[in-house]
N, C-alpha and C. Protein backbone atom coordinates (compact mmCIF):
# COMPACT_ATOMS: atom_id res chain seq x y z
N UNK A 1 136.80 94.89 112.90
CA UNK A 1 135.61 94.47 112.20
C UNK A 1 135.91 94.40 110.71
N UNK A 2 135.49 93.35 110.10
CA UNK A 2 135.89 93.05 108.96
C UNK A 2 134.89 93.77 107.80
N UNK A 3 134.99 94.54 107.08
CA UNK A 3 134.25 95.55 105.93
C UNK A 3 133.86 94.17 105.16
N UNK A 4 132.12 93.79 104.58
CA UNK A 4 131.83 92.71 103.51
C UNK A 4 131.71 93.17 102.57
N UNK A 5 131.68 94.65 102.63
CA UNK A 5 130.96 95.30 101.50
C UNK A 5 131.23 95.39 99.96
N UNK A 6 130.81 94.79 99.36
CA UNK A 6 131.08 95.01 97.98
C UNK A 6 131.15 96.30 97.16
N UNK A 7 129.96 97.29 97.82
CA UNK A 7 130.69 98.35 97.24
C UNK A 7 130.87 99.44 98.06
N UNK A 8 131.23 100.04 97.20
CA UNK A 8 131.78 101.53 98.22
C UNK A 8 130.75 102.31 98.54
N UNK A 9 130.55 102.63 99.79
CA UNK A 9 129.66 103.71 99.97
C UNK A 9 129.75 105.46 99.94
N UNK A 10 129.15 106.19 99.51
CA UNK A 10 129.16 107.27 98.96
C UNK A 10 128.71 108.38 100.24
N UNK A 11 129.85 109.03 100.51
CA UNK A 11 128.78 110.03 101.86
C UNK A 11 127.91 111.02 101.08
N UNK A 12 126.96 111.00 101.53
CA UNK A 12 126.06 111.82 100.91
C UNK A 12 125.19 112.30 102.00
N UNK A 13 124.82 113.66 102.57
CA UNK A 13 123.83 114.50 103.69
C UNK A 13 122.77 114.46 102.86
N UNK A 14 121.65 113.65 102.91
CA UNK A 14 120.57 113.80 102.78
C UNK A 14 119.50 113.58 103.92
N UNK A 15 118.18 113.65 103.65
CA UNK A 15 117.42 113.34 104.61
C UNK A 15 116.72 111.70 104.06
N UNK A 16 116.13 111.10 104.45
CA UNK A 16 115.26 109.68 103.88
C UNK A 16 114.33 109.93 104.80
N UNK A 17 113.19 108.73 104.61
CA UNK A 17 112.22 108.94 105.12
C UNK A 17 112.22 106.99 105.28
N UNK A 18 112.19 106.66 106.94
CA UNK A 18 111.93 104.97 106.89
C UNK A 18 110.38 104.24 107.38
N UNK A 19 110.07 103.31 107.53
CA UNK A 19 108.85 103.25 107.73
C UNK A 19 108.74 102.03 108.01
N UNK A 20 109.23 101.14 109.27
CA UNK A 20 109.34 99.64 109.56
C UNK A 20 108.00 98.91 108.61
N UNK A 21 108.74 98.14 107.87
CA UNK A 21 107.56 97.11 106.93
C UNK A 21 106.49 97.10 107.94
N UNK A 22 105.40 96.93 107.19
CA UNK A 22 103.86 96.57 107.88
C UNK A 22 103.13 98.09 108.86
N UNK A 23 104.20 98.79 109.48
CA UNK A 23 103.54 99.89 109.57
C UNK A 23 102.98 101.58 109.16
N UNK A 24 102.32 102.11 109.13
CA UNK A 24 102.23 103.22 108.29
C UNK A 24 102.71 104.45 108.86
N UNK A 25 102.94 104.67 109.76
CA UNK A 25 104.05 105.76 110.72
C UNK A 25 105.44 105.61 110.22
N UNK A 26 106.10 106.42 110.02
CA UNK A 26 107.68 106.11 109.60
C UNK A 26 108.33 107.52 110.73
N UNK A 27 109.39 107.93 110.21
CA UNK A 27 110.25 108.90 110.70
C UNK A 27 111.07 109.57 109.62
N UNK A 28 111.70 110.48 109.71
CA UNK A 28 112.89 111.19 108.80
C UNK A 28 114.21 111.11 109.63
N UNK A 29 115.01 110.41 108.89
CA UNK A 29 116.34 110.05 109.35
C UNK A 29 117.92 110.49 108.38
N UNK A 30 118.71 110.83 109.24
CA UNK A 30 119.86 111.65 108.52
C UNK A 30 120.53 110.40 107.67
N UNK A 31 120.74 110.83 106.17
CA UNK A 31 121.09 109.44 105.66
C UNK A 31 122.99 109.76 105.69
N UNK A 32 124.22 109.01 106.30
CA UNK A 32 125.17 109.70 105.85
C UNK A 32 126.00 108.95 104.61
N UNK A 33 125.67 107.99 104.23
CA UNK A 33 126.57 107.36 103.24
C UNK A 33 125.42 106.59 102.48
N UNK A 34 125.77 106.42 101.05
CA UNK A 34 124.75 105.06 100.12
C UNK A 34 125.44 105.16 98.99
N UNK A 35 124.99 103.51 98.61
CA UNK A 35 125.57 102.91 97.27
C UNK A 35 124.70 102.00 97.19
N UNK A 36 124.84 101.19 95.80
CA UNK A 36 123.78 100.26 95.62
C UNK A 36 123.22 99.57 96.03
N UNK A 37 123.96 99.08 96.94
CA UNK A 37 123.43 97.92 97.64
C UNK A 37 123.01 98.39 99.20
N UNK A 38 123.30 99.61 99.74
CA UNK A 38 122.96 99.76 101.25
C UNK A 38 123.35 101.01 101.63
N UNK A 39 122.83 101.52 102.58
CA UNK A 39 122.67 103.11 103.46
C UNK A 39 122.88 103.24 104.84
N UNK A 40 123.93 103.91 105.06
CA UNK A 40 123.85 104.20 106.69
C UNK A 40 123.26 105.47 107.32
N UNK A 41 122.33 105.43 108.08
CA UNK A 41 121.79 106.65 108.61
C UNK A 41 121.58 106.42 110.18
N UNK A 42 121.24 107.71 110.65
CA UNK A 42 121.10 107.77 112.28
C UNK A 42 119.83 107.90 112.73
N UNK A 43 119.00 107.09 113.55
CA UNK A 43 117.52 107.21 113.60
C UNK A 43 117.40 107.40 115.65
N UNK A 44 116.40 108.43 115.51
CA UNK A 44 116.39 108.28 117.00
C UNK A 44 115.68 107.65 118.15
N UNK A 45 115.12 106.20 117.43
CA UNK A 45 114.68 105.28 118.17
C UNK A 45 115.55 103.83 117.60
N UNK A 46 115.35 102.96 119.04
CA UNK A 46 115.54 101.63 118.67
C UNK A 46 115.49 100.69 117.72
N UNK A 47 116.33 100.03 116.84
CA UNK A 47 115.75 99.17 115.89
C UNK A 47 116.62 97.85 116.09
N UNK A 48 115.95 96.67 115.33
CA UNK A 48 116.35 95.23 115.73
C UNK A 48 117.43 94.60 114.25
N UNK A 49 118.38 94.53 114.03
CA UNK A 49 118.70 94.01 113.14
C UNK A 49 117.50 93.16 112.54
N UNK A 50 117.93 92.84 111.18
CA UNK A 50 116.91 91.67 110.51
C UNK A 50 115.43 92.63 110.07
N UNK A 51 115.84 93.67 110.79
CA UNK A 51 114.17 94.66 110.74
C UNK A 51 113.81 94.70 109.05
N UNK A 52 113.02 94.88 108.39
CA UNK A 52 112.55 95.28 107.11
C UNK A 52 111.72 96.96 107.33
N UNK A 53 112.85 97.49 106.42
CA UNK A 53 112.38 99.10 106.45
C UNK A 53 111.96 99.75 104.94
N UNK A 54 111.20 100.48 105.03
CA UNK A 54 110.49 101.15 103.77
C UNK A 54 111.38 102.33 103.54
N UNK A 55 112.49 102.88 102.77
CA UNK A 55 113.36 103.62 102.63
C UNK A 55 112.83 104.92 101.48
N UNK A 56 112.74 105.79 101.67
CA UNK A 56 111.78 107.03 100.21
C UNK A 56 113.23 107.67 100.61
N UNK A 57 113.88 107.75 99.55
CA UNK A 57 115.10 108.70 99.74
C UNK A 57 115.21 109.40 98.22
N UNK A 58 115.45 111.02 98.51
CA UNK A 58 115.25 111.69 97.59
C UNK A 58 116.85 112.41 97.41
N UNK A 59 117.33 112.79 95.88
CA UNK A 59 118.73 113.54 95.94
C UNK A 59 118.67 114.10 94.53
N UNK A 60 118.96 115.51 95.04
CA UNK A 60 119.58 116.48 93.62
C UNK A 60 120.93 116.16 93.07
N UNK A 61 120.47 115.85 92.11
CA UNK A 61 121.79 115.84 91.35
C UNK A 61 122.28 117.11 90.58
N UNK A 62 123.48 117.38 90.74
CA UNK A 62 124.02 119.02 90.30
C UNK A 62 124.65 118.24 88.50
N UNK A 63 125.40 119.38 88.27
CA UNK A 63 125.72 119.22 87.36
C UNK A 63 124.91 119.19 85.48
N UNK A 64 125.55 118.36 84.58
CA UNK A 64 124.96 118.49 83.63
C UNK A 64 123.93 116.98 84.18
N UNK A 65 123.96 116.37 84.58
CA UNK A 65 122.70 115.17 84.83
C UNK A 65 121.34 116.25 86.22
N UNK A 66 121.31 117.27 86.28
CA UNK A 66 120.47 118.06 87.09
C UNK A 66 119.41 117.71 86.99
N UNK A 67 118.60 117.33 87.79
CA UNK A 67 117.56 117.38 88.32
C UNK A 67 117.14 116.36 90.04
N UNK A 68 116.44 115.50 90.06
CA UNK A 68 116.05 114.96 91.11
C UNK A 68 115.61 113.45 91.26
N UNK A 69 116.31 112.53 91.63
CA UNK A 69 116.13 111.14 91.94
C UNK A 69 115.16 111.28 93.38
N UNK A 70 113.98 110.15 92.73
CA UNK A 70 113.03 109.81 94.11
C UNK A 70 112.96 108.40 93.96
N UNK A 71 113.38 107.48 95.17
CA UNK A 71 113.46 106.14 95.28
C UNK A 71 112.31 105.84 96.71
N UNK A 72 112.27 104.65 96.02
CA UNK A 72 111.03 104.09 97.32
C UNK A 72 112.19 102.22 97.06
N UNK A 73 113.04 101.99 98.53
CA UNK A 73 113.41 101.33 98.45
C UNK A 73 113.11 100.06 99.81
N UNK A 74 113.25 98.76 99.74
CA UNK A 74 112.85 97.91 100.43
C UNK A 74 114.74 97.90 101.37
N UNK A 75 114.61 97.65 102.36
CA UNK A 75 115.71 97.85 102.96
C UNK A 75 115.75 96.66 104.20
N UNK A 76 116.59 95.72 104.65
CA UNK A 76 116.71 95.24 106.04
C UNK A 76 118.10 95.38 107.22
N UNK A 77 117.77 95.77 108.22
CA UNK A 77 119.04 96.38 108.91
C UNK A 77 119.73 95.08 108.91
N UNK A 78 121.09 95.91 109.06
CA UNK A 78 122.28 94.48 109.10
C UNK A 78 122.63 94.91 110.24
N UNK A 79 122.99 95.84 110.71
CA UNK A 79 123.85 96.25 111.93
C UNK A 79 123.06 97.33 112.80
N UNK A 80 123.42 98.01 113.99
CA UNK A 80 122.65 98.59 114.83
C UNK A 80 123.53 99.10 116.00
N UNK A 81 124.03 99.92 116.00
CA UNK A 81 124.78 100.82 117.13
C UNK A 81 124.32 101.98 117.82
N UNK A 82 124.50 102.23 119.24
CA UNK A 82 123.99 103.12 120.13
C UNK A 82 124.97 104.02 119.59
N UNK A 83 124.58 105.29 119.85
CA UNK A 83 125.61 106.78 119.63
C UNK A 83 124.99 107.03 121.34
N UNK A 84 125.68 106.78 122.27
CA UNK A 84 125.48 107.07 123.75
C UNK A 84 125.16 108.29 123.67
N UNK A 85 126.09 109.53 123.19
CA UNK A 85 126.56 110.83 123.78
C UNK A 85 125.08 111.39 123.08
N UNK A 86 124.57 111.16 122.00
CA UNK A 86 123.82 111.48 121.17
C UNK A 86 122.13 111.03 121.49
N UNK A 87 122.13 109.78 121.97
CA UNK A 87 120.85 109.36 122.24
C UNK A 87 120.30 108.91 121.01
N UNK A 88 121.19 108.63 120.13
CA UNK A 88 120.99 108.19 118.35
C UNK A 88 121.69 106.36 118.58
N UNK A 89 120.85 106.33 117.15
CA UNK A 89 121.70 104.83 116.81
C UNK A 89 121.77 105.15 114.92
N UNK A 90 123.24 104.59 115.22
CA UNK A 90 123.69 104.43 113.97
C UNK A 90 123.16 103.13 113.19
N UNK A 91 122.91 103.16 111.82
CA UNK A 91 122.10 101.44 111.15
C UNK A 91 122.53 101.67 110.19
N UNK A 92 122.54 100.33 109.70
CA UNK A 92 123.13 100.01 108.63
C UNK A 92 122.20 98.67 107.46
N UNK A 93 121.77 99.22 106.60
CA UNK A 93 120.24 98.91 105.90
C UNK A 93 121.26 98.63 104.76
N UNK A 94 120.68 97.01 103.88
CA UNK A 94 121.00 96.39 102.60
C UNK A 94 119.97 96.41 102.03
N UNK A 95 120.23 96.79 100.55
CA UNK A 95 119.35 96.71 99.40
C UNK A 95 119.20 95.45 98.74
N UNK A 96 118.29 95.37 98.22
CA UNK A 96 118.63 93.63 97.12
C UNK A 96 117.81 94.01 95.71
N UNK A 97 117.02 95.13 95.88
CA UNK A 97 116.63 95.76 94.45
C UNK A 97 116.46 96.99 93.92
N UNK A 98 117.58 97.47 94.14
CA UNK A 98 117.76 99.10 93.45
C UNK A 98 118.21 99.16 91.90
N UNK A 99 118.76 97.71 91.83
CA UNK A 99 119.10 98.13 90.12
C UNK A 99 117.78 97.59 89.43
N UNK A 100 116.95 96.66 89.38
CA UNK A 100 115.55 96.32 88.92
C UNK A 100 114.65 97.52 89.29
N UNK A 101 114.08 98.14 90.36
CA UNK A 101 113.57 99.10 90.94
C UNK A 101 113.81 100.26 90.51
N UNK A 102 114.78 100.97 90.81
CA UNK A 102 115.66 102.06 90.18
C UNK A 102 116.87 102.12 89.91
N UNK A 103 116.85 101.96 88.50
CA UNK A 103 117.78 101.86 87.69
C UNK A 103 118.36 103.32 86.95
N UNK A 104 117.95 104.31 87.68
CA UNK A 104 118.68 105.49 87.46
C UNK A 104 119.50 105.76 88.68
N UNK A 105 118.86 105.51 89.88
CA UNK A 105 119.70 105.87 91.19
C UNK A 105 120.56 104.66 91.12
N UNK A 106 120.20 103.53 90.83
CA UNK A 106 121.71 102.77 90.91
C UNK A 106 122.86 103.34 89.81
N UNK A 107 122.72 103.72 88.46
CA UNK A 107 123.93 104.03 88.02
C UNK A 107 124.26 104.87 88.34
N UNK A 108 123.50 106.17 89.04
CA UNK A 108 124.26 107.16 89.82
C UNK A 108 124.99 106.78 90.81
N UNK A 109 124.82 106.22 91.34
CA UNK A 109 125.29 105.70 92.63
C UNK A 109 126.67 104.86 91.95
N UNK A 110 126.00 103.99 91.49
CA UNK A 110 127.65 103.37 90.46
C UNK A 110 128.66 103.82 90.58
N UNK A 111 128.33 105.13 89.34
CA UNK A 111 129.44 106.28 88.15
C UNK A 111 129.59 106.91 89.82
N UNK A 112 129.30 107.03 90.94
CA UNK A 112 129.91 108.17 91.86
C UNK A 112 130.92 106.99 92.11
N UNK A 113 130.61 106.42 92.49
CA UNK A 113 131.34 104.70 93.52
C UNK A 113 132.37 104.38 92.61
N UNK A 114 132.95 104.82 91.03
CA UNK A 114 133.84 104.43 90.29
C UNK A 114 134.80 105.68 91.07
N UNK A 115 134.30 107.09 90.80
CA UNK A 115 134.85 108.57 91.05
C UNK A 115 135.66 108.46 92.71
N UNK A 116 134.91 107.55 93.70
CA UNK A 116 135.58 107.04 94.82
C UNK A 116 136.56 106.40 95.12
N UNK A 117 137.28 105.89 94.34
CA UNK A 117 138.02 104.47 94.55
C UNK A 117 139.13 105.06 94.98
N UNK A 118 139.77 104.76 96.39
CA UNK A 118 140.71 104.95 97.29
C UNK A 118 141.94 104.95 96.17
N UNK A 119 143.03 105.53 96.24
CA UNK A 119 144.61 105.24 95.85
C UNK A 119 145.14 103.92 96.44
């Protein structure tokens, strides 16, 4: 499978919170990787590629930048995999406005995604 991704994604254990566009019920889903443009997490129901998801994802930042990023992001799945053993599906959600939107969690996300760069 060919990687499109422009940028690097960042593992990060957080929790998010999604909420399929148009409805007001959502879920809390394990987020394991994000960068500017997109998030992979594990949700334990079905979803359809193309889906439009309501993304609230929250993260402490340590260090001398300490305190707490809260994003409310527009998200649509690109990809969609069963985890059999698990009864999970793995997804894979693109951004198209985190740097207009939030423009603090994107340069965090950035300055980590520079700190990443493979050898």
């Amino acid at each position: 499978m060919e990687n499109k991704r422009k940028n690097i994604r960042i593992p990060i254990a957080t929790i998010a919170h999604i909420t399929p566009h148009g409805l007001q019920k959502g879920s809390e889903v394990m987020v394991r990787d994000l960068s500017t443009e997109g998030m992979g997490c594990y949700v334990d129901h079905a979803c359809q590629k193309g889906d439009m998801m309501l993304v609230k994802v929250k993260l402490d930042l340590p260090g001398e930048d300490s305190g707490v990023i809260q994003a409310t992001l527009m998200g649509q799945i690109i990809w969609v995999k069963l985890m059999n053993e698990e009864k999970k599906y793995a997804v894979g959600l693109e951004f198209r406005d985190m740097a207009s939107r939030h423009p603090r969690l994107y340069e965090y996300l950035k300055d980590l995604g520079k700190q990443h760069i493979p050898d």
